[in-house]
C-alpha atoms as a PDB file:
ATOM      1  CA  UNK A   1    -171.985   3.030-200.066  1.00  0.00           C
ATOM      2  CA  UNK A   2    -174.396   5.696-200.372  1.00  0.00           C
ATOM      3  CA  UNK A   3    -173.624   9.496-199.225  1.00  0.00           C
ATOM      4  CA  UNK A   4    -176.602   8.988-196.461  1.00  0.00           C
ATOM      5  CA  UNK A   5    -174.686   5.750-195.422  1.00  0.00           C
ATOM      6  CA  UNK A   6    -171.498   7.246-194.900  1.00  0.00           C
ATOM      7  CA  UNK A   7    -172.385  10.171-192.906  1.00  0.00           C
ATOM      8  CA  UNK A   8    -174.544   8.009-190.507  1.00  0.00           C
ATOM      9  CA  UNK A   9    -171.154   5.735-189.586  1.00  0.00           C
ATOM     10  CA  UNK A  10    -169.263   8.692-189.716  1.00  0.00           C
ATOM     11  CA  UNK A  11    -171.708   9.859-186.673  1.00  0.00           C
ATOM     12  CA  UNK A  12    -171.511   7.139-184.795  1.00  0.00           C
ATOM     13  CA  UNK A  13    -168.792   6.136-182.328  1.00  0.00           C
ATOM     14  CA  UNK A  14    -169.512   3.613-179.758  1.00  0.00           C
ATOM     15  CA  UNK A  15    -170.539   4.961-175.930  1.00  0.00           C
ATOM     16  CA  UNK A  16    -168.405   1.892-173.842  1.00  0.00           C
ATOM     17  CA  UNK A  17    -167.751  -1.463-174.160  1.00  0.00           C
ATOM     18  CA  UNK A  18    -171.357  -2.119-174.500  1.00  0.00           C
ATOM     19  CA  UNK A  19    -173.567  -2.048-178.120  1.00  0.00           C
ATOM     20  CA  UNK A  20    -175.035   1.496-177.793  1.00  0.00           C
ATOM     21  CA  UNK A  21    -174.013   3.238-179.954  1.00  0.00           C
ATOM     22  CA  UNK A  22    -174.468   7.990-180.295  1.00  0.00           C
ATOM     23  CA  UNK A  23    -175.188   8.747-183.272  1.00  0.00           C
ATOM     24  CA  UNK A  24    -176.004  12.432-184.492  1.00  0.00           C
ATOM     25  CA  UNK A  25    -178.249  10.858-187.291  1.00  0.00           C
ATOM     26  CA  UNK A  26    -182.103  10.117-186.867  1.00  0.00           C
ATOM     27  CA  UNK A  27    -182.213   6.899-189.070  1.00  0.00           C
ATOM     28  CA  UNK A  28    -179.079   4.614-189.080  1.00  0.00           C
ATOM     29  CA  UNK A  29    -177.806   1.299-190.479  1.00  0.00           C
ATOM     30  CA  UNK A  30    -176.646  -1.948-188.598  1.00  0.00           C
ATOM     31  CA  UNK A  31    -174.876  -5.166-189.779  1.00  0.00           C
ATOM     32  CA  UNK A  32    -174.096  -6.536-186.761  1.00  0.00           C
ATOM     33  CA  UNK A  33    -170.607  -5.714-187.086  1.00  0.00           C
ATOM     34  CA  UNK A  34    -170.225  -7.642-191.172  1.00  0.00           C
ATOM     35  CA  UNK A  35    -168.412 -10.422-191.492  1.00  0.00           C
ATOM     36  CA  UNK A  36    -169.402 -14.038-190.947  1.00  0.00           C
ATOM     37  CA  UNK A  37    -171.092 -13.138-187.441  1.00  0.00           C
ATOM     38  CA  UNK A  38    -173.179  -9.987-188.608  1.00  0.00           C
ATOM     39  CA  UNK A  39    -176.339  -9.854-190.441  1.00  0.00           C
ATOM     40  CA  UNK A  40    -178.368  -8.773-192.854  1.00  0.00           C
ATOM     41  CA  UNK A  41    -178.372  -4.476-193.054  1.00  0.00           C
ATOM     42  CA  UNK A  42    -181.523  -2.989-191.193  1.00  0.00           C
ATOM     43  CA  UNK A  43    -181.882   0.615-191.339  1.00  0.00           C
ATOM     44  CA  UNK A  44    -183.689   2.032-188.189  1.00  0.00           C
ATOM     45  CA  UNK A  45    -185.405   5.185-187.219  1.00  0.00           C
ATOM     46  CA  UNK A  46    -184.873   6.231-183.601  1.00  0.00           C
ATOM     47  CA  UNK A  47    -187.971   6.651-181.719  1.00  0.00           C
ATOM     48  CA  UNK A  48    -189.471  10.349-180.058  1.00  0.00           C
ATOM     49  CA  UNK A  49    -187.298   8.979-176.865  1.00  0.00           C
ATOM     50  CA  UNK A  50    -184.548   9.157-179.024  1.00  0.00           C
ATOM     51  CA  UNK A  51    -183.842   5.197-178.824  1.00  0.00           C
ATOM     52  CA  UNK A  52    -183.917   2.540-181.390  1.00  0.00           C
ATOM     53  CA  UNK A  53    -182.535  -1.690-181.002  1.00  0.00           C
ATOM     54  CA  UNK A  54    -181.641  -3.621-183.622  1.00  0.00           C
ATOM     55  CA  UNK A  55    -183.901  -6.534-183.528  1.00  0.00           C
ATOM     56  CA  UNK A  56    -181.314  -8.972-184.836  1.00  0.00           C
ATOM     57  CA  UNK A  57    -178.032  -8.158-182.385  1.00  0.00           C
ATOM     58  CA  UNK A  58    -179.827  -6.038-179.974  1.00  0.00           C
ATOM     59  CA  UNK A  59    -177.407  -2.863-180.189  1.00  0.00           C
ATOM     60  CA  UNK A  60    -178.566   0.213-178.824  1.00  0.00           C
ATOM     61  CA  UNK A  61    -178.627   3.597-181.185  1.00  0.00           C
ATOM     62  CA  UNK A  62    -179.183   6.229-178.733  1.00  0.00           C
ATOM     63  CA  UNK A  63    -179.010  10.178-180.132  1.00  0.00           C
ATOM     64  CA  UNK A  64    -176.415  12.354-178.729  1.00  0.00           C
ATOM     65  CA  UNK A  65    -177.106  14.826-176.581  1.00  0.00           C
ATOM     66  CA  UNK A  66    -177.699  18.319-177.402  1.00  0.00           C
END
């Protein structure tokens, strides 16, 4: 686990029951939870609207608020 990796899960804790997830980080990693019913690791970059999905499990990354 990288240095980069573990801050970005440190900074993310999940909004509800839903997948979106606040994270304090601008790019951030998904697995789809590991285990037999994740997938492959993506890193993603959230967008100007502060948003990115993970086009394999469709969770939500959204940036906490200021």
């Amino acid at each position: 686990m990288t240095p980069n990796e573990a801050g970005t899960k440190a900074d993310q804790s999940a909004a509800s029951s839903s997948n979106v997830i606040v994270t304090n980080q601008s790019r951030v990693a998904c697995n789809g939870g590991g285990g037999p019913l994740g997938h492959p690791q993506v890193w993603l970059t959230l967008g100007t609207d502060g948003k990115v999905t993970c086009p394999y499990c469709s969770c939500a990354f959204v940036a906490a608020a200021e």
